[in-house]
C-alpha atoms as a PDB file:
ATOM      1  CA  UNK A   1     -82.142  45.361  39.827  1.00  0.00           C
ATOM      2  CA  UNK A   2     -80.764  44.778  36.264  1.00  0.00           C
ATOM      3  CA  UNK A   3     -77.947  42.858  34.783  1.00  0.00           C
ATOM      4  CA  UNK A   4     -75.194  44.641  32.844  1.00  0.00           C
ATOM      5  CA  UNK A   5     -75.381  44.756  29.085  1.00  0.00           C
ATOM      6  CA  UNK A   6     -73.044  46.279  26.478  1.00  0.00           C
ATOM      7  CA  UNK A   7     -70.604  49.171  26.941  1.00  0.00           C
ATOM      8  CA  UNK A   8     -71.847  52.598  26.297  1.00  0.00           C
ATOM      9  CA  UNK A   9     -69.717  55.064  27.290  1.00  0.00           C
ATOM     10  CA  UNK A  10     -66.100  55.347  28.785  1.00  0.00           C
ATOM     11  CA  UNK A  11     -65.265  58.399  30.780  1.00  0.00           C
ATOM     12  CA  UNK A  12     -61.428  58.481  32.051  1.00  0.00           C
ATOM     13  CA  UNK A  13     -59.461  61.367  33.449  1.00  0.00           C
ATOM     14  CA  UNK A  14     -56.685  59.402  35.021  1.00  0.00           C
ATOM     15  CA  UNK A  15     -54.294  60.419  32.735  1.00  0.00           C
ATOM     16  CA  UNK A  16     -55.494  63.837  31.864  1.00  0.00           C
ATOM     17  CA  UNK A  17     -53.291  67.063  32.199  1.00  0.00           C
ATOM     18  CA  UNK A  18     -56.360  69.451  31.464  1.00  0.00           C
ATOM     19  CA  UNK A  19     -57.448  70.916  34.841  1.00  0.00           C
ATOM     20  CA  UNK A  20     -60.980  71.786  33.146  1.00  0.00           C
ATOM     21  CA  UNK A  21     -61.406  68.849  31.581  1.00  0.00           C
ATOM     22  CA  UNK A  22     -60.787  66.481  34.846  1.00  0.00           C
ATOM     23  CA  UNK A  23     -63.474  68.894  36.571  1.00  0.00           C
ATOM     24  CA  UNK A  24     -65.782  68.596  34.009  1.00  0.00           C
ATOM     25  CA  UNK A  25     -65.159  65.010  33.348  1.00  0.00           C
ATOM     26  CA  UNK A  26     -65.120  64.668  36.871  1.00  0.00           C
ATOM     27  CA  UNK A  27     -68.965  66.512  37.697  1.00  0.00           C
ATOM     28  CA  UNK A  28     -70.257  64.367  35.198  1.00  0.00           C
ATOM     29  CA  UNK A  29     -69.308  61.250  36.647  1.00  0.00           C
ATOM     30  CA  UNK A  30     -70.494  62.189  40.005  1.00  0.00           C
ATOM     31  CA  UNK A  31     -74.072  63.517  38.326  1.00  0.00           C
ATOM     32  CA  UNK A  32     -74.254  59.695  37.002  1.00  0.00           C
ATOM     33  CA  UNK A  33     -73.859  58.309  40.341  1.00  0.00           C
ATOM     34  CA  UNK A  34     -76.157  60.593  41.950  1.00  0.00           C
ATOM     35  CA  UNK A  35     -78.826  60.586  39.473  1.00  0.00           C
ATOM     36  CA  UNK A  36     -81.831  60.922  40.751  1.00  0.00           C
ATOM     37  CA  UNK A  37     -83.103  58.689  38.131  1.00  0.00           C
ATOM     38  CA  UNK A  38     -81.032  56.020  39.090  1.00  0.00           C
ATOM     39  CA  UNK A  39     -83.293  53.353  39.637  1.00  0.00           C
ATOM     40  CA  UNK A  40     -85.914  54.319  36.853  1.00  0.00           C
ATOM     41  CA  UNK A  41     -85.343  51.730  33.483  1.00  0.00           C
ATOM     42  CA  UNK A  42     -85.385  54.818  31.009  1.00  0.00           C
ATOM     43  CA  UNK A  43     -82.898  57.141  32.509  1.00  0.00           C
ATOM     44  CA  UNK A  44     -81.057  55.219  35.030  1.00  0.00           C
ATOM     45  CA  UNK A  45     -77.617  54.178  34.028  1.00  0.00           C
ATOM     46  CA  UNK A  46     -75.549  51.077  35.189  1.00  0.00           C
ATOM     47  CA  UNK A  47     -71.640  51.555  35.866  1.00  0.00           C
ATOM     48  CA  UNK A  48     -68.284  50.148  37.410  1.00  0.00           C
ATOM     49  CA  UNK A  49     -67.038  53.577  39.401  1.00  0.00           C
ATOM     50  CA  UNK A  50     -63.365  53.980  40.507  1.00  0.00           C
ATOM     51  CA  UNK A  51     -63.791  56.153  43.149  1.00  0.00           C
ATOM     52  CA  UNK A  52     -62.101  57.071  46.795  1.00  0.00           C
ATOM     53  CA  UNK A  53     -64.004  57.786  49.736  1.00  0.00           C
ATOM     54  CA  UNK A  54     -65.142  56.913  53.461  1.00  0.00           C
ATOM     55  CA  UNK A  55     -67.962  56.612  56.096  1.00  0.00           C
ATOM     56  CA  UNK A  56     -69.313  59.890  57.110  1.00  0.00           C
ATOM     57  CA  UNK A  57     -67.099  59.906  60.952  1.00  0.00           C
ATOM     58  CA  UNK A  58     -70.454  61.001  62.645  1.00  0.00           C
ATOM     59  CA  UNK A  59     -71.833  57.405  61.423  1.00  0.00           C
ATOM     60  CA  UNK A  60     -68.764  55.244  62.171  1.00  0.00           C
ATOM     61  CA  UNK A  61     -70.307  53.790  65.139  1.00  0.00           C
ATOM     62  CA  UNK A  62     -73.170  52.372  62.984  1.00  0.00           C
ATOM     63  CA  UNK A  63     -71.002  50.727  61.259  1.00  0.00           C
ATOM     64  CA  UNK A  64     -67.927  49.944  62.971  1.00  0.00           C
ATOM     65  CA  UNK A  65     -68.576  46.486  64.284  1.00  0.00           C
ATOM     66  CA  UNK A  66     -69.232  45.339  60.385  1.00  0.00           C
ATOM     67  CA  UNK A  67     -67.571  47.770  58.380  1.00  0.00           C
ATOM     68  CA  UNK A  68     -69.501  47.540  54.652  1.00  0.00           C
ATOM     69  CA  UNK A  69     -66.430  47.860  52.472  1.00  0.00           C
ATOM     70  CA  UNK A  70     -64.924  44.295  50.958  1.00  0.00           C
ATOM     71  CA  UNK A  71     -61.297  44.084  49.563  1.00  0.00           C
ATOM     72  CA  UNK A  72     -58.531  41.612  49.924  1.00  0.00           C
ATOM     73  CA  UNK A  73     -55.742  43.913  50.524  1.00  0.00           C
ATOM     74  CA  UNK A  74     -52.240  42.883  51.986  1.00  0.00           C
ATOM     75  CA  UNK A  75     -50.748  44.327  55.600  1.00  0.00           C
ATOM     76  CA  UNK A  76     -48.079  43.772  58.080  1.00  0.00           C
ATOM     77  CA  UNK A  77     -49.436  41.906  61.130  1.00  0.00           C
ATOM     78  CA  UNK A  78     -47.737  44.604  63.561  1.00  0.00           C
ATOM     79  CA  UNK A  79     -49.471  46.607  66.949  1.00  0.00           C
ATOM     80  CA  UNK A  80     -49.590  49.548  65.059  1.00  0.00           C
ATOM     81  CA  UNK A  81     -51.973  47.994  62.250  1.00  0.00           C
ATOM     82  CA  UNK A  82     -53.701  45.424  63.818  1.00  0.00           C
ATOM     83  CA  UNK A  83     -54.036  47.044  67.754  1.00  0.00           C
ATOM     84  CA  UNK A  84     -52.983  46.028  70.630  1.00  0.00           C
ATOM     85  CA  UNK A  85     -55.519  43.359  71.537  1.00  0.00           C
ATOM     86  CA  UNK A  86     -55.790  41.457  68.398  1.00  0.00           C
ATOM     87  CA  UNK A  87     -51.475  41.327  68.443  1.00  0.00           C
ATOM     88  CA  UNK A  88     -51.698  40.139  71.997  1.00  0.00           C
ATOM     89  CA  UNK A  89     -54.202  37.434  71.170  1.00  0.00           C
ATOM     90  CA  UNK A  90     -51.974  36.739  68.122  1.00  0.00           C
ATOM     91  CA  UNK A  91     -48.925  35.975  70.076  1.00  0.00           C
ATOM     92  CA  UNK A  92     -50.517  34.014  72.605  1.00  0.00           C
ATOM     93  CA  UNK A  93     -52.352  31.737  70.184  1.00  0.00           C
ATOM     94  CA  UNK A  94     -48.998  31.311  68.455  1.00  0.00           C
ATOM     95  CA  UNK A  95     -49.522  33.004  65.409  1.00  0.00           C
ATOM     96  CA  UNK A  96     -47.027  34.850  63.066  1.00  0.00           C
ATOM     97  CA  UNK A  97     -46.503  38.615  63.784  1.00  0.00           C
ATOM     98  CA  UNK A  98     -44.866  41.169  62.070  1.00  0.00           C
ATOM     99  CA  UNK A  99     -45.786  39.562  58.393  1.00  0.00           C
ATOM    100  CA  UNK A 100     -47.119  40.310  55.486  1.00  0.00           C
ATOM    101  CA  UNK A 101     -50.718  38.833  54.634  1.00  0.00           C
ATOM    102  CA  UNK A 102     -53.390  38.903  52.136  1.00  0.00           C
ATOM    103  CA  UNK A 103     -56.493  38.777  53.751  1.00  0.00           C
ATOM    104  CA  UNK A 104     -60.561  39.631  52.714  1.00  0.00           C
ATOM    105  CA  UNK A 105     -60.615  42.925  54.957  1.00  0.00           C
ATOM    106  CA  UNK A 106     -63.677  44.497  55.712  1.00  0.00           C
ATOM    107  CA  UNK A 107     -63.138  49.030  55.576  1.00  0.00           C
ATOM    108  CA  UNK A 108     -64.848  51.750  56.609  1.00  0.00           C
ATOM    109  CA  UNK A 109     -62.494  53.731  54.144  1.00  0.00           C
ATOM    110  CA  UNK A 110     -60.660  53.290  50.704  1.00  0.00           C
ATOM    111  CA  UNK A 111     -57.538  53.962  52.614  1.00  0.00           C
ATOM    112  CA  UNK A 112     -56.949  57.257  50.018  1.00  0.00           C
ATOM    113  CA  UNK A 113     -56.502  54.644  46.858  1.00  0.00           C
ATOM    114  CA  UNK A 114     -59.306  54.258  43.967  1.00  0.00           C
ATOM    115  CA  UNK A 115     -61.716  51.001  44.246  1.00  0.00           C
ATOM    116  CA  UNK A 116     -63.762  49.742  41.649  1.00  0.00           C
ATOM    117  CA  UNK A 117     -67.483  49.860  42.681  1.00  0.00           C
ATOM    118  CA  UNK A 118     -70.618  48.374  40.785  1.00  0.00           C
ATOM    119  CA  UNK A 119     -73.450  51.139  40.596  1.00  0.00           C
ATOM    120  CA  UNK A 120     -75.421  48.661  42.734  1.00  0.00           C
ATOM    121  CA  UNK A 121     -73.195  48.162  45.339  1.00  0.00           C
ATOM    122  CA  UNK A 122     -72.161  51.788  45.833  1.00  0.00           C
ATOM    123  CA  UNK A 123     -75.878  53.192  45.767  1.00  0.00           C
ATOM    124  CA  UNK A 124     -75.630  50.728  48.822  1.00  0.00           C
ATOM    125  CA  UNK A 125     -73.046  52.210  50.666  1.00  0.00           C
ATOM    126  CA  UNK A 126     -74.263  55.888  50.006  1.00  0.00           C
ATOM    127  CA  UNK A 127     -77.895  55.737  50.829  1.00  0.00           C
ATOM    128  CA  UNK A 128     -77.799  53.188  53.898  1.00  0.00           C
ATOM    129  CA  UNK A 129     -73.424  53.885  55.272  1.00  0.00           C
ATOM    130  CA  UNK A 130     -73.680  57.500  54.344  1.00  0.00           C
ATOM    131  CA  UNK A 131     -70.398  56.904  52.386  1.00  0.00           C
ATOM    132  CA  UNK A 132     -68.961  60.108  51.240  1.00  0.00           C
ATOM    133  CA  UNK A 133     -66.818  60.092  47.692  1.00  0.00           C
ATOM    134  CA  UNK A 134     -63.596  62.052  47.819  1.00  0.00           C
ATOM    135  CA  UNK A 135     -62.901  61.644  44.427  1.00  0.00           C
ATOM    136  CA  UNK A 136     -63.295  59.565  40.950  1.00  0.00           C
ATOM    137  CA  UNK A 137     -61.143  59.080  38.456  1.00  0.00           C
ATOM    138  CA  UNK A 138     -63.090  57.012  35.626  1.00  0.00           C
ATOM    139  CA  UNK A 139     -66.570  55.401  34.944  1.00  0.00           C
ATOM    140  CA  UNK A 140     -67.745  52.645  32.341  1.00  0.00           C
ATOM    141  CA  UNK A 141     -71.520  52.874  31.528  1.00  0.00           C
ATOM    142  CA  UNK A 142     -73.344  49.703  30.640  1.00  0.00           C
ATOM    143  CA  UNK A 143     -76.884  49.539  29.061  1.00  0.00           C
ATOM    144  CA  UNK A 144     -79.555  47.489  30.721  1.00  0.00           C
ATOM    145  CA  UNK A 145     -80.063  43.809  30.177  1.00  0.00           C
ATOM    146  CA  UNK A 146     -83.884  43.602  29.927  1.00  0.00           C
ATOM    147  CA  UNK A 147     -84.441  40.620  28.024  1.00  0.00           C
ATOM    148  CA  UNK A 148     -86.037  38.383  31.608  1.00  0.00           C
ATOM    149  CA  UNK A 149     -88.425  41.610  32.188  1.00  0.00           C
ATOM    150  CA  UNK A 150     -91.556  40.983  30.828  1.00  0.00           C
ATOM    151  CA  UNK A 151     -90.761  36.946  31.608  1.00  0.00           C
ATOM    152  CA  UNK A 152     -89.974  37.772  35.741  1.00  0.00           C
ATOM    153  CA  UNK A 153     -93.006  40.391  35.530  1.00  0.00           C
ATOM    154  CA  UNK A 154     -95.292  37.607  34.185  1.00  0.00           C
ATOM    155  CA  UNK A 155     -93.793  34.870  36.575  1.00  0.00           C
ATOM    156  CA  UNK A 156     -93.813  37.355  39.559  1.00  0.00           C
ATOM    157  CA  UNK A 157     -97.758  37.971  38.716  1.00  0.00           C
ATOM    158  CA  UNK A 158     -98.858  34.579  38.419  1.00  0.00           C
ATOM    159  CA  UNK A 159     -96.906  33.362  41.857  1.00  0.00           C
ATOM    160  CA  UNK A 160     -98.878  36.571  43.401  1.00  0.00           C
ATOM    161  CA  UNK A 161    -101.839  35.172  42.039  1.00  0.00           C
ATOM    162  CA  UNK A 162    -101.383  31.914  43.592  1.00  0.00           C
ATOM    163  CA  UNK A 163    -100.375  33.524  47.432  1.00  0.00           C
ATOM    164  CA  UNK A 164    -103.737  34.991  47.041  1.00  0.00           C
ATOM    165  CA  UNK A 165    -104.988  31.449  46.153  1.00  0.00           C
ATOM    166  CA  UNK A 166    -103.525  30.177  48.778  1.00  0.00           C
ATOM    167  CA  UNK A 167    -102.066  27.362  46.487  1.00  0.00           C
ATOM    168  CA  UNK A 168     -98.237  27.000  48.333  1.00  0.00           C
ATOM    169  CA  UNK A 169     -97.323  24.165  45.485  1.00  0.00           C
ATOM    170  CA  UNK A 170     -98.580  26.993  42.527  1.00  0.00           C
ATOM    171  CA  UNK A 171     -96.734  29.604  43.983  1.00  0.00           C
ATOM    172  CA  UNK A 172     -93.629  27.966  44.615  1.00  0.00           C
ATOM    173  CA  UNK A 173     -93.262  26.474  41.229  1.00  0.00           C
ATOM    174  CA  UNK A 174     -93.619  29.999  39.843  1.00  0.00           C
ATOM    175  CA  UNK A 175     -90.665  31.241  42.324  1.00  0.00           C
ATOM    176  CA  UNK A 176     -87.919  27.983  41.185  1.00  0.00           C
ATOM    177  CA  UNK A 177     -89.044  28.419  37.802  1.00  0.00           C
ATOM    178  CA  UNK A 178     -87.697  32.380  37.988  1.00  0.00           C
ATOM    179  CA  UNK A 179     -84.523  31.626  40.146  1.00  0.00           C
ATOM    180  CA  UNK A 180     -83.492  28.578  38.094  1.00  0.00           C
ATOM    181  CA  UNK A 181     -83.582  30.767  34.784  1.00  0.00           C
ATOM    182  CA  UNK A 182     -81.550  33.218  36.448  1.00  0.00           C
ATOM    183  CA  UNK A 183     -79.008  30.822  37.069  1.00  0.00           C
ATOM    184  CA  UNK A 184     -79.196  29.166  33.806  1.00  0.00           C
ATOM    185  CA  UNK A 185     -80.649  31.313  31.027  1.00  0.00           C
ATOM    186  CA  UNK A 186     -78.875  34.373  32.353  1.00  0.00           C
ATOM    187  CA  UNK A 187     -75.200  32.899  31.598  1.00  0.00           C
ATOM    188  CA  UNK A 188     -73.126  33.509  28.342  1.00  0.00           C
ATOM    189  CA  UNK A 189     -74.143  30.771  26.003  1.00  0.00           C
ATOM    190  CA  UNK A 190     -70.582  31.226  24.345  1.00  0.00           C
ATOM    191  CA  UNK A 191     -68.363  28.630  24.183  1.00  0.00           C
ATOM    192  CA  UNK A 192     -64.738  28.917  25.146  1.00  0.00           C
ATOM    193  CA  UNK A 193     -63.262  25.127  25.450  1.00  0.00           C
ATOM    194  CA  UNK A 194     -61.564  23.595  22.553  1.00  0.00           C
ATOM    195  CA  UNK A 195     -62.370  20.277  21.617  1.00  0.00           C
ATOM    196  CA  UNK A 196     -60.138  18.116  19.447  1.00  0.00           C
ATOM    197  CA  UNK A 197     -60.690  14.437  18.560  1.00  0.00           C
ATOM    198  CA  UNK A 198     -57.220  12.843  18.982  1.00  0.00           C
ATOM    199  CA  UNK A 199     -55.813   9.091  19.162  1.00  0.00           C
ATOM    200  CA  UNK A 200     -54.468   7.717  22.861  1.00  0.00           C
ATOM    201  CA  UNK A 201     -51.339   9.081  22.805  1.00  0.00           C
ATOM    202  CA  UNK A 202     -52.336  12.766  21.835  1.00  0.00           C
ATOM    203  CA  UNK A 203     -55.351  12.762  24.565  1.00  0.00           C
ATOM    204  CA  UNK A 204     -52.030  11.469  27.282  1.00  0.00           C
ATOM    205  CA  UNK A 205     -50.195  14.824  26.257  1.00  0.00           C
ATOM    206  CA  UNK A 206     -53.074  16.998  26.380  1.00  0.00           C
ATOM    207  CA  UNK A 207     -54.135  16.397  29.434  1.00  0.00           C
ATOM    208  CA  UNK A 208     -50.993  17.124  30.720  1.00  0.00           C
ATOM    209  CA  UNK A 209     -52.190  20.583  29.439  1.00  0.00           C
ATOM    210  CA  UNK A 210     -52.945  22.908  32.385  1.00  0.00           C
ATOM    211  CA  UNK A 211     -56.547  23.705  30.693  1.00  0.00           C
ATOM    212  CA  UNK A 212     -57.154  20.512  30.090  1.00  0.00           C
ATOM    213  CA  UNK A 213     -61.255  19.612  31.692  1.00  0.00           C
ATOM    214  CA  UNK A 214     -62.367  16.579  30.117  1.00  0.00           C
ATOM    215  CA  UNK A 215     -62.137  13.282  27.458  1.00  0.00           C
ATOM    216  CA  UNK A 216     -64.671  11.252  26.231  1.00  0.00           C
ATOM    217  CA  UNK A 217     -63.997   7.950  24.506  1.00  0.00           C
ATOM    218  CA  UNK A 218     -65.467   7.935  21.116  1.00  0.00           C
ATOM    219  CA  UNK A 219     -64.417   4.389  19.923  1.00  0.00           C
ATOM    220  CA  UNK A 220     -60.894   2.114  19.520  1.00  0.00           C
ATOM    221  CA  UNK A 221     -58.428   4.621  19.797  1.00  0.00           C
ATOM    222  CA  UNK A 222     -60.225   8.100  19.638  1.00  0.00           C
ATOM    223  CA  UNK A 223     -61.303  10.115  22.473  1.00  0.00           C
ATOM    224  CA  UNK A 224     -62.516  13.629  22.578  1.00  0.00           C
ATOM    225  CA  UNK A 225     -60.525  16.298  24.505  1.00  0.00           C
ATOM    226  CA  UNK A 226     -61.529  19.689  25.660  1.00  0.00           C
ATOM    227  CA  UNK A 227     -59.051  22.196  26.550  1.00  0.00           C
ATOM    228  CA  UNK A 228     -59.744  25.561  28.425  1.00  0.00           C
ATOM    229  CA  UNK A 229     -57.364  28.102  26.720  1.00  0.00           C
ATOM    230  CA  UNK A 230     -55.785  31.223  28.738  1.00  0.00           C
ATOM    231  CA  UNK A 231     -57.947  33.429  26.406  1.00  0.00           C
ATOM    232  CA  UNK A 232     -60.854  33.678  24.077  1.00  0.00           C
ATOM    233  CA  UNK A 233     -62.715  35.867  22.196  1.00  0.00           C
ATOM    234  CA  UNK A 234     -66.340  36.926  22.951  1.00  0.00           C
ATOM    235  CA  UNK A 235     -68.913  37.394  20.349  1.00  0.00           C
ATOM    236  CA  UNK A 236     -71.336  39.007  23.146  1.00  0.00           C
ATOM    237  CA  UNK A 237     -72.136  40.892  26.309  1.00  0.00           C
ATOM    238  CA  UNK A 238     -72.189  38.487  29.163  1.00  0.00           C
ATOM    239  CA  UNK A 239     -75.906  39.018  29.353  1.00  0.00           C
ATOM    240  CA  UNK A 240     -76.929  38.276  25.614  1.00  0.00           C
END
């Protein structure tokens, strides 16, 4: 699996009045998803898909007690949408029916509306919950980040090396040293907090800010004050 690295490509027929050019637009997205070089590092292409579809009904049952779809999507607590059992049990346990929530819902369906998928994730749902896609409606193509390659190919060998050694401390310093550079190394180095040097009665007022993270006392009177702003610019791809 790779990370996400720049934007290449954009392809968006939303708000195209061209019949032709939604089909064509429309086969070309679907060819990306279905590569069948997919997985290879030359040819396969990474992508966030907006797409509607469902689980093939002949499959439902395999998936019906943990239905793979994710969203947090808002519905009325009534019989009709949440059965008969679950409304019973509601009312007896003396919880609020008839309402609106927001809730983390797992779906076997995009309910006919357009979801955002990674390529990852929806590779998942088609090759293992024989999810069919109705439709798609735009696609943003990413290159590969490949900078940790040749590092996790090294690591990897050398912690294979070790199994076969039978050293358990060898190989398991090669595995942390892997996962904590994912977690570390792989993160935008950018930096997005302000940071002003102000005296004691500018640091009161900014921390009033709702940004505000942190001071630091520098000496009589100063302190150092970071502020998270509502936006920022980016110099680089989040993988850089």
């Amino acid at each position: 699996m790779y990370m996400t690295g720049q934007v290449t490509k954009h392809i968006k027929i939303r708000e195209a009045n061209d019949q032709d050019y939604r089909d064509t637009k429309r086969k070309e997205m679907m060819n990306i998803i279905n590569s069948e070089n997919r997985f290879t590092e030359e040819k396969g292409k990474l992508f966030i898909a907006s797409v509607k579809g469902h689980i093939d009904k002949n499959h439902i049952n395999e998936r019906i007690n943990f239905p793979p779809i994710w969203r947090k999507r808002t519905y009325k607590t009534d019989e009709k949408t949440v059965g008969k059992f679950t409304y019973e049990k509601m009312q007896k346990q003396g919880i609020f029916v008839n309402k609106l929530v927001t809730k983390l819902t797992s779906l076997l369906s995009t309910h006919d509306e357009f979801m955002l998928f990674s390529s990852y994730y929806l590779w998942l749902l088609i090759d293992y919950c024989h999810f069919i896609i109705d439709d798609v409606e735009e696609t943003v193509l990413f290159t590969k980040h490949t900078a940790f390659k040749s590092f996790v190919e090294v690591m990897a060998e050398k912690r294979q090396q070790a199994l076969r050694e039978g050293n358990q401390a060898k190989q398991l310093y090669f595995k942390n040293i892997v996962n904590s550079s994912y977690g570390a190394d792989g993160q935008n180095n950018e930096k997005f907090d302000k940071i002003s040097i102000c005296n004691k009665q500018q640091t009161y007022l900014k921390q009033l800010n709702k940004g505000f993270t942190n001071t630091r006392k520098i000496c009589d009177d100063r302190y150092l004050v970071s502020i998270n702003p509502d936006s920022f610019s980016a110099h680089k791809c989040l993988q850089e």
